[in-house]
N, C-alpha and C. Protein backbone atom coordinates (compact mmCIF):
# COMPACT_ATOMS: atom_id res chain seq x y z
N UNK A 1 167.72 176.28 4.98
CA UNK A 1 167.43 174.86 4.97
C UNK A 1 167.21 174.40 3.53
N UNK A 2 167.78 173.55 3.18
CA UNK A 2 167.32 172.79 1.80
C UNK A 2 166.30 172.30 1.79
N UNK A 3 166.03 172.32 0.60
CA UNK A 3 164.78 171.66 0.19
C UNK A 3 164.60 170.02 0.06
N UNK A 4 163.47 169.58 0.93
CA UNK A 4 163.08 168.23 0.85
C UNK A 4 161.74 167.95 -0.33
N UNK A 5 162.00 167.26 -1.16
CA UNK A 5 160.66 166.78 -2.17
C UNK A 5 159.68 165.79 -2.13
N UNK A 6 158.75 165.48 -2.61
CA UNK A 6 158.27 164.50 -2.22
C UNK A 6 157.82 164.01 -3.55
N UNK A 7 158.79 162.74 -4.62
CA UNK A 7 158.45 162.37 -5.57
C UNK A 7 157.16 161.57 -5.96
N UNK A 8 156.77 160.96 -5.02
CA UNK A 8 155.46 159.86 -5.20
C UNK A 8 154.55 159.75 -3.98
N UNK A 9 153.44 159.41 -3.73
CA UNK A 9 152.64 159.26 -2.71
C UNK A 9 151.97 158.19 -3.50
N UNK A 10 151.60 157.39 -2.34
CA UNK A 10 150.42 155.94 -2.93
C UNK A 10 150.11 155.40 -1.75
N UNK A 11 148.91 155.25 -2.11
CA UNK A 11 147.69 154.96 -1.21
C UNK A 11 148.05 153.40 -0.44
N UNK A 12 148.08 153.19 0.53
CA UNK A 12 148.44 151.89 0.99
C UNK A 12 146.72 151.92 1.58
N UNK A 13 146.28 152.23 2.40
CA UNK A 13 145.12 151.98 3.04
C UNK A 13 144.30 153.23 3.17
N UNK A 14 142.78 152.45 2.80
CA UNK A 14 141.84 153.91 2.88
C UNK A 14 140.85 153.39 3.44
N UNK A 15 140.57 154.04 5.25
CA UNK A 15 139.84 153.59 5.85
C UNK A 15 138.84 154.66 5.89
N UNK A 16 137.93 154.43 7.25
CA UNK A 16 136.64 155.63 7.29
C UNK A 16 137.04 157.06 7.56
N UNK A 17 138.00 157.23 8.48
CA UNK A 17 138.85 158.28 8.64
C UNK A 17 139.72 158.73 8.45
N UNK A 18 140.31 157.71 8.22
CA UNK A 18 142.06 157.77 8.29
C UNK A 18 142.43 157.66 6.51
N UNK A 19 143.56 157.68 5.76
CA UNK A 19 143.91 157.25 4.88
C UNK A 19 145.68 157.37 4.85
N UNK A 20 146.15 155.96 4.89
CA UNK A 20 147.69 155.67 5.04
C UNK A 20 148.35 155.82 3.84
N UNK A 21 149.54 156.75 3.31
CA UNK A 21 150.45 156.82 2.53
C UNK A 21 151.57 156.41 2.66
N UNK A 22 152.08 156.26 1.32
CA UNK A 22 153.62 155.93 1.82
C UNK A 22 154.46 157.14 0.87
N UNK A 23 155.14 157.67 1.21
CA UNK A 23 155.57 158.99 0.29
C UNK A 23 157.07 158.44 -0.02
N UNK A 24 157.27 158.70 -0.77
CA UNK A 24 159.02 158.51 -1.66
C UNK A 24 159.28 160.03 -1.68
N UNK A 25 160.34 160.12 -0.53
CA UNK A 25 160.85 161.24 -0.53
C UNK A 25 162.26 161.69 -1.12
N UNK A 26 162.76 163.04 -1.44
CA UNK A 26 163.84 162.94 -2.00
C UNK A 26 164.81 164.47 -1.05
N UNK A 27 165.79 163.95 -0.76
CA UNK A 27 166.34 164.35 0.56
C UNK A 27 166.99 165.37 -0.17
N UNK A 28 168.08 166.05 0.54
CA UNK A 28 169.09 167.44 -0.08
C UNK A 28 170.10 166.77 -0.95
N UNK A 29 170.52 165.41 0.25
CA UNK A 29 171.93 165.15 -0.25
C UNK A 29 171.73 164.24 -1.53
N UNK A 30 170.84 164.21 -2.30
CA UNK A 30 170.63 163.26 -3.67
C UNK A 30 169.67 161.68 -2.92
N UNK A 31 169.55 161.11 -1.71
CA UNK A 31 169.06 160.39 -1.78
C UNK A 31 167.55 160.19 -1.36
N UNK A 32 167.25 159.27 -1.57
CA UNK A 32 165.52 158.94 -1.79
C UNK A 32 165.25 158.28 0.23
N UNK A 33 163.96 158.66 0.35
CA UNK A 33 163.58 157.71 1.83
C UNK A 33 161.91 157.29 1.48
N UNK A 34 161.55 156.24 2.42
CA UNK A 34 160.11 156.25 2.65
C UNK A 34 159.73 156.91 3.36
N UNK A 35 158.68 157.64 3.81
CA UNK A 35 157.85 158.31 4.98
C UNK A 35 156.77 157.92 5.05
N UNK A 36 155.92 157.72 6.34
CA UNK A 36 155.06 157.37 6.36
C UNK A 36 153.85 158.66 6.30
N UNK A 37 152.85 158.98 6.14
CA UNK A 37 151.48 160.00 6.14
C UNK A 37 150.54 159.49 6.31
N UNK A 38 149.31 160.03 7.44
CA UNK A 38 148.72 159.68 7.68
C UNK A 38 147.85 161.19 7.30
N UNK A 39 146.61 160.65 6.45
CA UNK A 39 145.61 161.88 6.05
C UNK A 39 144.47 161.76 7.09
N UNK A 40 144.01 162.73 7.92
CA UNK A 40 142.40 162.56 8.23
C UNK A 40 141.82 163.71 7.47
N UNK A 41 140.72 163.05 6.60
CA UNK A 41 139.88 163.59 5.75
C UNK A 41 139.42 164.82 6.15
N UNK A 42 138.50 164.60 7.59
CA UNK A 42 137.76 165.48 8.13
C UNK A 42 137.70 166.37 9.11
N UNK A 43 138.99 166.48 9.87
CA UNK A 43 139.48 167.19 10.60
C UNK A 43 138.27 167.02 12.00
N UNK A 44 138.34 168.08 13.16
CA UNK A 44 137.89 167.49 14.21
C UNK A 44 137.57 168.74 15.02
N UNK A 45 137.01 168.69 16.44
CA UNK A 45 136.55 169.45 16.93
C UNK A 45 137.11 169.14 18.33
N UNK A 46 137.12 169.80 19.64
CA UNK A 46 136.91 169.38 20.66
C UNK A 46 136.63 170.70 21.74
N UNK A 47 136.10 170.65 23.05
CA UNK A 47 135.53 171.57 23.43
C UNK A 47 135.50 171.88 24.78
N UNK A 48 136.25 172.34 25.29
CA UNK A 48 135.79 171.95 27.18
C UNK A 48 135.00 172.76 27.99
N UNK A 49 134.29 172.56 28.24
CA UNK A 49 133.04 172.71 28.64
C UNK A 49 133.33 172.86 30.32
N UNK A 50 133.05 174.67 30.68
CA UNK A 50 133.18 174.88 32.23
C UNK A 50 131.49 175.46 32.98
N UNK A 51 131.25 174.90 34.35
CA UNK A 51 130.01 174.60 34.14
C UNK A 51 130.05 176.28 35.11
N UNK A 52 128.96 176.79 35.22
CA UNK A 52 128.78 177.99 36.40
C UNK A 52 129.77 177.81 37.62
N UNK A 53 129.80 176.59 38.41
CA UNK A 53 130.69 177.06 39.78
C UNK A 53 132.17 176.71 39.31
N UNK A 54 132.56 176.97 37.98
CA UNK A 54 133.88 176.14 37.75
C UNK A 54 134.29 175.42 37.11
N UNK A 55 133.65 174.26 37.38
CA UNK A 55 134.38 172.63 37.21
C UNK A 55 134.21 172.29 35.82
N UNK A 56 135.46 171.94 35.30
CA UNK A 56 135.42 171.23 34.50
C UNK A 56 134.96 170.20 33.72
N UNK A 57 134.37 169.84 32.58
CA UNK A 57 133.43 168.72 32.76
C UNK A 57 134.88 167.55 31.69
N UNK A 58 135.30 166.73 31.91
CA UNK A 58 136.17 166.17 31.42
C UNK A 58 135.12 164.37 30.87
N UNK A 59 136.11 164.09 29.64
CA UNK A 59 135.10 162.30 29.97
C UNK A 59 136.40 161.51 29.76
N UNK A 60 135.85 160.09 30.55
CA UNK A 60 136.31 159.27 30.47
C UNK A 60 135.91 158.09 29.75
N UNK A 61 137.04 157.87 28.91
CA UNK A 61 136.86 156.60 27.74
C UNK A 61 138.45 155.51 27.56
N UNK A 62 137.85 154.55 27.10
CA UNK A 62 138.94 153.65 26.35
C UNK A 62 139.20 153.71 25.16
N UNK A 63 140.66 153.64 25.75
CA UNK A 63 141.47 154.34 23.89
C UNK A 63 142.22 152.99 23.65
N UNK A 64 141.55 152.30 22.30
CA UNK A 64 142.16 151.35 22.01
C UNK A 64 144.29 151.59 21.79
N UNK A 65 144.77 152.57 20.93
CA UNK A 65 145.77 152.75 20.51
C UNK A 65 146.67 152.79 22.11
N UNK A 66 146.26 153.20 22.99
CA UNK A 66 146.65 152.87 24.61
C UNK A 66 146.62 151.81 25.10
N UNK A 67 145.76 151.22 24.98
CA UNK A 67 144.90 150.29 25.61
C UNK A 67 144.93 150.17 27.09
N UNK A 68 144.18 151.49 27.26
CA UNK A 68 143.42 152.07 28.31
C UNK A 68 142.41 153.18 28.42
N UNK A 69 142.11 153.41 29.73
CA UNK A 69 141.03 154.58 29.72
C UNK A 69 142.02 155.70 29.71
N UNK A 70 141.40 156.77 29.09
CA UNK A 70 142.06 158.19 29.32
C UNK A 70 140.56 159.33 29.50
N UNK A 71 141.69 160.30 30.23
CA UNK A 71 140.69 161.52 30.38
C UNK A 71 141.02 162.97 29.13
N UNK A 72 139.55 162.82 29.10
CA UNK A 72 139.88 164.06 27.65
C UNK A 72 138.64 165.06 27.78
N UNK A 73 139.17 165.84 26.92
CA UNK A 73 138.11 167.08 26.63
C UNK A 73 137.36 166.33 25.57
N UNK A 74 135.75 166.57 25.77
CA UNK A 74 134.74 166.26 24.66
C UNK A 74 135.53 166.34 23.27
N UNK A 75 135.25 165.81 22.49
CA UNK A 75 135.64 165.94 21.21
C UNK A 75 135.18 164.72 19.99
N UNK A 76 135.12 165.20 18.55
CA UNK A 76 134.92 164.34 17.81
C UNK A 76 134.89 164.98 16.19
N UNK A 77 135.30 163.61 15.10
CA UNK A 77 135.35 164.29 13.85
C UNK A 77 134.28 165.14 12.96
N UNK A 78 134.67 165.64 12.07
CA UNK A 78 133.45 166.48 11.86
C UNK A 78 132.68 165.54 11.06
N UNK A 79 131.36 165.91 10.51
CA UNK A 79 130.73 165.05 10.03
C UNK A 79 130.83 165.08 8.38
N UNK A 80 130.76 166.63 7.91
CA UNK A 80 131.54 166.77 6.47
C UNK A 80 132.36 167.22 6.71
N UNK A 81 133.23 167.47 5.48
CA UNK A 81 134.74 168.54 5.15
C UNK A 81 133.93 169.63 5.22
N UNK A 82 132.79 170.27 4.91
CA UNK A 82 132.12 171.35 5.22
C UNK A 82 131.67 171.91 6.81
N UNK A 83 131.44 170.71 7.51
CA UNK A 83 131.04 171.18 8.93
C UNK A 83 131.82 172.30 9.44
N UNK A 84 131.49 173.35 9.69
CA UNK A 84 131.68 174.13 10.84
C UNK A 84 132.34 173.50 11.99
N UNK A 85 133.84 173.41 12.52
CA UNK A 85 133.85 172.53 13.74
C UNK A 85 133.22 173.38 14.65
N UNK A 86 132.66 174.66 14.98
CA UNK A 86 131.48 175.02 16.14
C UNK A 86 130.40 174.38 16.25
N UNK A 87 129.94 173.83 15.44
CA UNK A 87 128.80 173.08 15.10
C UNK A 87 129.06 171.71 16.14
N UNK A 88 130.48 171.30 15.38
CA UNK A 88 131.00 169.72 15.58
C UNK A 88 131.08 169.99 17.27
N UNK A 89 131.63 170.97 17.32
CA UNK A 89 131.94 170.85 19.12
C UNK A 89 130.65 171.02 20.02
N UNK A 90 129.31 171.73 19.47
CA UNK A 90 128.07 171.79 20.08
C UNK A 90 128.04 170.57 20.48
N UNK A 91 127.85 169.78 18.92
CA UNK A 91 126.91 168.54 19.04
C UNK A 91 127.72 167.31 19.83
N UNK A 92 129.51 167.29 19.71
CA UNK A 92 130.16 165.99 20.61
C UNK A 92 129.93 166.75 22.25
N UNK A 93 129.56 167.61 22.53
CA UNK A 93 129.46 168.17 24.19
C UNK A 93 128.02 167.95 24.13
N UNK A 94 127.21 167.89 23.32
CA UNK A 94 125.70 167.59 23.78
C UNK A 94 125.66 165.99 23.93
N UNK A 95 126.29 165.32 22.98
CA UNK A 95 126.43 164.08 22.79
C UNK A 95 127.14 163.15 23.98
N UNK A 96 128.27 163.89 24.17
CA UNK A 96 129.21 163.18 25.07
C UNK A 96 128.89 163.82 26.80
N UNK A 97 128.02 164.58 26.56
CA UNK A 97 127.66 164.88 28.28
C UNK A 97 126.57 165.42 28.46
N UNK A 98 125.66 165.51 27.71
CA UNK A 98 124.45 165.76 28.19
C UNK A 98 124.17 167.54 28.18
N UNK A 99 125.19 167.96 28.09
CA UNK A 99 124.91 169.84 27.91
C UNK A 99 125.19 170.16 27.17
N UNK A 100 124.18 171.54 27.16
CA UNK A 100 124.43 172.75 26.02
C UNK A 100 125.40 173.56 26.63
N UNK A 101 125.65 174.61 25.18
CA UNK A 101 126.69 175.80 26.07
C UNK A 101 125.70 177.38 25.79
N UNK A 102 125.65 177.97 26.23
CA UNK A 102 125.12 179.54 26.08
C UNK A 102 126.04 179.72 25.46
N UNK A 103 127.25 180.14 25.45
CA UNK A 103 128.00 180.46 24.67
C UNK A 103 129.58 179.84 24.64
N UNK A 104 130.00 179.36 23.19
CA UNK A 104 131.40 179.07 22.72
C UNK A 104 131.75 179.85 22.35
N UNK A 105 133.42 179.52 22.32
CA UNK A 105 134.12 180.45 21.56
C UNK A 105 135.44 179.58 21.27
N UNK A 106 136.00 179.86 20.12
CA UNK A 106 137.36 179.10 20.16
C UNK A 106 138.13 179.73 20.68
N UNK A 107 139.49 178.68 21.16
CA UNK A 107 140.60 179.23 21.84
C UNK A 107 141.90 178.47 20.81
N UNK A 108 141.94 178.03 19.89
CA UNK A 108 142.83 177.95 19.02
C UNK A 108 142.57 176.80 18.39
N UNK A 109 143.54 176.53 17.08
CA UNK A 109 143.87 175.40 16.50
C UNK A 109 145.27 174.84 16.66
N UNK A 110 144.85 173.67 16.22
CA UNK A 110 146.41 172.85 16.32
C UNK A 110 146.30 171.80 15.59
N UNK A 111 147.90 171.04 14.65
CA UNK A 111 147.83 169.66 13.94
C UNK A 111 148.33 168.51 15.52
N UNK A 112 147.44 168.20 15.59
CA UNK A 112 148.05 167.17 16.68
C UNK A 112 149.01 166.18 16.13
N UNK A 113 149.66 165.76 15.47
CA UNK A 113 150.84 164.72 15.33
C UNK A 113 151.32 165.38 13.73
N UNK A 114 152.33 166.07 13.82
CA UNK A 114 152.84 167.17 12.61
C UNK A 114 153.72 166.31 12.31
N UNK A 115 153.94 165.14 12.91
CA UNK A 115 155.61 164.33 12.21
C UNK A 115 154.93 163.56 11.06
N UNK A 116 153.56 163.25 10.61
CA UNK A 116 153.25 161.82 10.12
C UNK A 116 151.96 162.35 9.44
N UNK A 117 151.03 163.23 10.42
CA UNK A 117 149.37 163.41 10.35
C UNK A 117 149.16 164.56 9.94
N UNK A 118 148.17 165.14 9.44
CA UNK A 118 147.66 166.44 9.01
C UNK A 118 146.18 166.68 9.87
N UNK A 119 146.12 166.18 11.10
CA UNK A 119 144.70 166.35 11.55
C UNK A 119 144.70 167.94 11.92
N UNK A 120 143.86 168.46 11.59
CA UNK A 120 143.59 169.82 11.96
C UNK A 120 142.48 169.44 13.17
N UNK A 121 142.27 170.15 14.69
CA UNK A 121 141.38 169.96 15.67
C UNK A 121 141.31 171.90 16.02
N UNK A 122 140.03 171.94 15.83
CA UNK A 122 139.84 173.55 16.68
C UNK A 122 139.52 173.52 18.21
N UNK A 123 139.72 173.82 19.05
CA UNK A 123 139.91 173.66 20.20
C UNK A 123 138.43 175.24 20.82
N UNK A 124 137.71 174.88 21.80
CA UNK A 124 136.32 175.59 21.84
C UNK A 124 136.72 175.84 23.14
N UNK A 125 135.94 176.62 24.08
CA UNK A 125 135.57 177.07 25.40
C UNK A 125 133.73 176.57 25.58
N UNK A 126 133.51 176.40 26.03
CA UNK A 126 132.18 176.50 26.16
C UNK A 126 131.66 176.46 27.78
N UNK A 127 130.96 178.23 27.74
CA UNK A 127 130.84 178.66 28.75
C UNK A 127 129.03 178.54 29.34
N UNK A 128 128.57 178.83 30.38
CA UNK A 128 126.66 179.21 30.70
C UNK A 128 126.14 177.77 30.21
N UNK A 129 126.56 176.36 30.80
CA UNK A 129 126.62 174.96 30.49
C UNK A 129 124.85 174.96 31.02
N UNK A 130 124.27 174.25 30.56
CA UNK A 130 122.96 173.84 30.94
C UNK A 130 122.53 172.40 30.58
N UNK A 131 121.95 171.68 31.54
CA UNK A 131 122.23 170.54 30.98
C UNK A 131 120.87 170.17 30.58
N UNK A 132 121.15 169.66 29.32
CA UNK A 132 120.43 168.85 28.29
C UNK A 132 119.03 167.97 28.51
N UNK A 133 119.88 166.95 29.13
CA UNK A 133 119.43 165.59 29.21
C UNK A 133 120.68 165.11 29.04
N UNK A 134 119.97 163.35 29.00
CA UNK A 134 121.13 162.14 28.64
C UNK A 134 122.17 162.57 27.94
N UNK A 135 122.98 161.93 27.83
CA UNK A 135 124.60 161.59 26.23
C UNK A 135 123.60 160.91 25.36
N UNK A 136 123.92 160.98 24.62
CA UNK A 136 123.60 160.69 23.15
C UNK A 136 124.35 159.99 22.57
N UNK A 137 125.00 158.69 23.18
CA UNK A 137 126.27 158.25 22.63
C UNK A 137 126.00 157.22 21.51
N UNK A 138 127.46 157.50 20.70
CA UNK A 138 126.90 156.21 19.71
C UNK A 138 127.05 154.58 20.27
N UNK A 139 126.35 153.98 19.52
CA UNK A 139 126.61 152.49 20.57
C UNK A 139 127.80 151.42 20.63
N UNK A 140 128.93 152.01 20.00
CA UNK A 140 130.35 152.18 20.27
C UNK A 140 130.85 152.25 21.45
N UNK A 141 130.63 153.46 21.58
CA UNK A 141 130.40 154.29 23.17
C UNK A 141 130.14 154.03 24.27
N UNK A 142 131.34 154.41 25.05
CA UNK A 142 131.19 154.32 26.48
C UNK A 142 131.91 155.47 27.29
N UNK A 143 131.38 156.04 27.70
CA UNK A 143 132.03 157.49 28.40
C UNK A 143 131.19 157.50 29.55
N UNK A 144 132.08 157.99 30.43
CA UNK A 144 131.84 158.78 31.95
C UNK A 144 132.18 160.22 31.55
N UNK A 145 131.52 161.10 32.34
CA UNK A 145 131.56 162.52 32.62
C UNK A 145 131.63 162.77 34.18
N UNK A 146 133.15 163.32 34.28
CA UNK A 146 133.73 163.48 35.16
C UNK A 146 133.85 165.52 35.63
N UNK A 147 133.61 165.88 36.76
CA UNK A 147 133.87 167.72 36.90
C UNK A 147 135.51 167.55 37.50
N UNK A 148 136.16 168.48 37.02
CA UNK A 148 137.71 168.98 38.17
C UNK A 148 137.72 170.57 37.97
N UNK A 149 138.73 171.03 38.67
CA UNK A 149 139.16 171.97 38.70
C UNK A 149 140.11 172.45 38.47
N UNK A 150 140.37 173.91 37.55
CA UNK A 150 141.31 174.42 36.78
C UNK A 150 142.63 173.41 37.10
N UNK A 151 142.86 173.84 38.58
CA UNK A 151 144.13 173.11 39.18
C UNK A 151 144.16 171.90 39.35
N UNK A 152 143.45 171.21 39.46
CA UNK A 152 143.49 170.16 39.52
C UNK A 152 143.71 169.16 38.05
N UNK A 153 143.43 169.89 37.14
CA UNK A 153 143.57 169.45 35.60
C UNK A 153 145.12 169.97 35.66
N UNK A 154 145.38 171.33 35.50
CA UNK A 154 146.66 171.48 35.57
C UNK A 154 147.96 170.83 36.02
N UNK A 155 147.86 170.45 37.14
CA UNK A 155 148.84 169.19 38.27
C UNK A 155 148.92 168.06 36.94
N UNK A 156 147.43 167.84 36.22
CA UNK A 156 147.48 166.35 36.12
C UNK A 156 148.34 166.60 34.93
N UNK A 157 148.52 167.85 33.90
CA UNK A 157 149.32 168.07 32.61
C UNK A 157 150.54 167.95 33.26
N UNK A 158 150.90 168.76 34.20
CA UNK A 158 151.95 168.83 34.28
C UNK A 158 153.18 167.11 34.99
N UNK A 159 152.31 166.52 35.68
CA UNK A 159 152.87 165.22 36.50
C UNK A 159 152.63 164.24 35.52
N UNK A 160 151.90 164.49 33.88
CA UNK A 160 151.78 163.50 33.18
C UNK A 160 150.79 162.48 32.90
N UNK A 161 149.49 162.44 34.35
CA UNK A 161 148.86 162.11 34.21
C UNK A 161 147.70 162.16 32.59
N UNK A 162 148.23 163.43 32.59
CA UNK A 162 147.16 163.35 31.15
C UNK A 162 148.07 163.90 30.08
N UNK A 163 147.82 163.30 28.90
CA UNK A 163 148.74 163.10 27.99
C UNK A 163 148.07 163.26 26.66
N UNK A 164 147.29 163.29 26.49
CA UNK A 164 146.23 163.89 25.01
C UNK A 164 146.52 164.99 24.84
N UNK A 165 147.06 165.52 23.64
CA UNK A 165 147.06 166.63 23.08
C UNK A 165 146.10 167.74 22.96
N UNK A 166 145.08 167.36 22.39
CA UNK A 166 144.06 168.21 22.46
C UNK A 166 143.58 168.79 24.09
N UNK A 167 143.72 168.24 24.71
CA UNK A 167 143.09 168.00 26.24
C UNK A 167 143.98 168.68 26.94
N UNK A 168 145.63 169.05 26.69
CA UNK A 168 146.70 169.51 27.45
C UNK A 168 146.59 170.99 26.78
N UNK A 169 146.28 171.05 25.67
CA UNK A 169 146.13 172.44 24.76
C UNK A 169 144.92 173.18 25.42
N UNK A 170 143.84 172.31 25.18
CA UNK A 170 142.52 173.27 25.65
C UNK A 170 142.62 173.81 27.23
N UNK A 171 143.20 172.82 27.92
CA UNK A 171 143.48 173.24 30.00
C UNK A 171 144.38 174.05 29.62
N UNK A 172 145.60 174.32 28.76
CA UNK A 172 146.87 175.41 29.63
C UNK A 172 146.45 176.67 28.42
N UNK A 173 145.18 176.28 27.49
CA UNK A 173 144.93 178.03 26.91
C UNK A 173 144.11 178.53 27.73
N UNK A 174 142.86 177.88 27.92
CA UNK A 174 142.28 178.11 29.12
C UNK A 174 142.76 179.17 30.35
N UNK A 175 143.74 178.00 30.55
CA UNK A 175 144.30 178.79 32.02
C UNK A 175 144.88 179.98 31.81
N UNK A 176 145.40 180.14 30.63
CA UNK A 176 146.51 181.29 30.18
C UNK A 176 145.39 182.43 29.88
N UNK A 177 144.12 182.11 29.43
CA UNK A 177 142.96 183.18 29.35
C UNK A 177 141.88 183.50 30.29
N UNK A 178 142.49 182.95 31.41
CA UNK A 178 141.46 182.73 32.63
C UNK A 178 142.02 183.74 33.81
């Protein structure tokens, strides 16, 4: 494969998370393109959380970029470039549902959108669930905490119902280590 370059990058927008580039790229055959890049600073966590008899603990929220509700695995950015995402995934599953875990463990990483984004997300298990208390949500926030089952998450990857990346990764490693 030839080599693609990337002569210039410049900052078009620098938000709280996000930061938009525009890259001047320089192709094999001699000519130049724009590309778009999208940086997240802080990369991310997410965690799914299976309680003693099973069930899944999934939440439900509104995703503006949809503009709708979707179902997802706990998750959220880290708080520094230093955080530990084990840390990050404790605290969005204590936050976003009210439980602890006895014990995590990761089950992989992944860049969720590799055409454009560089988000790095570590993907957790979190097993021996005990619950907390309340969510802890920020006042942003609005989530339901919903239980299913292996299969029943599975059906929903596969028929499309659920469509989040992180959320289709963490159910079919899961299942593949279960």
């Amino acid at each position: 494969m030839e080599e693609i370059k990337r002569i210039k990058r410049e900052l078009v927008y620098k938000g709280t998370i996000l930061d938009f580039y525009e890259d001047t790229m320089l192709l094999p055959n001699g000519n130049t393109e724009i590309w778009d890049f999208v940086s997240h600073r802080m990369g991310a966590a997410c965690v799914l959380p299976v309680r003693p008899d099973g069930k899944i603990l999934m939440v439900r929220q509104y995703r503006n970029a949809l503009e709708r509700e979707t179902l997802e695995v706990p998750a959220g950015k880290r708080d520094s470039i230093d955080e530990d995402t084990k840390i990050c995934a404790e605290r969005e599953l204590l936050e976003e549902t009210g439980y602890r875990a006895g014990k995590i463990e990761k089950l992989l990483s992944l860049k969720s959108t590799v055409a454009f984004c560089d988000e790095m997300i570590d993907v957790y298990l979190a097993t021996d669930l005990h619950k907390e208390g309340e969510q802890k949500l920020d006042e942003s926030e609005s989530i339901d905490v919903e239980a299913y089952d292996l299969k029943e998450l599975m059906d929903m990857c596969y028929s499309g119902k659920l469509q989040d990346a992180k959320t289709v990764a963490a159910i079919m490693a899961y299942a593949a280590k279960k």
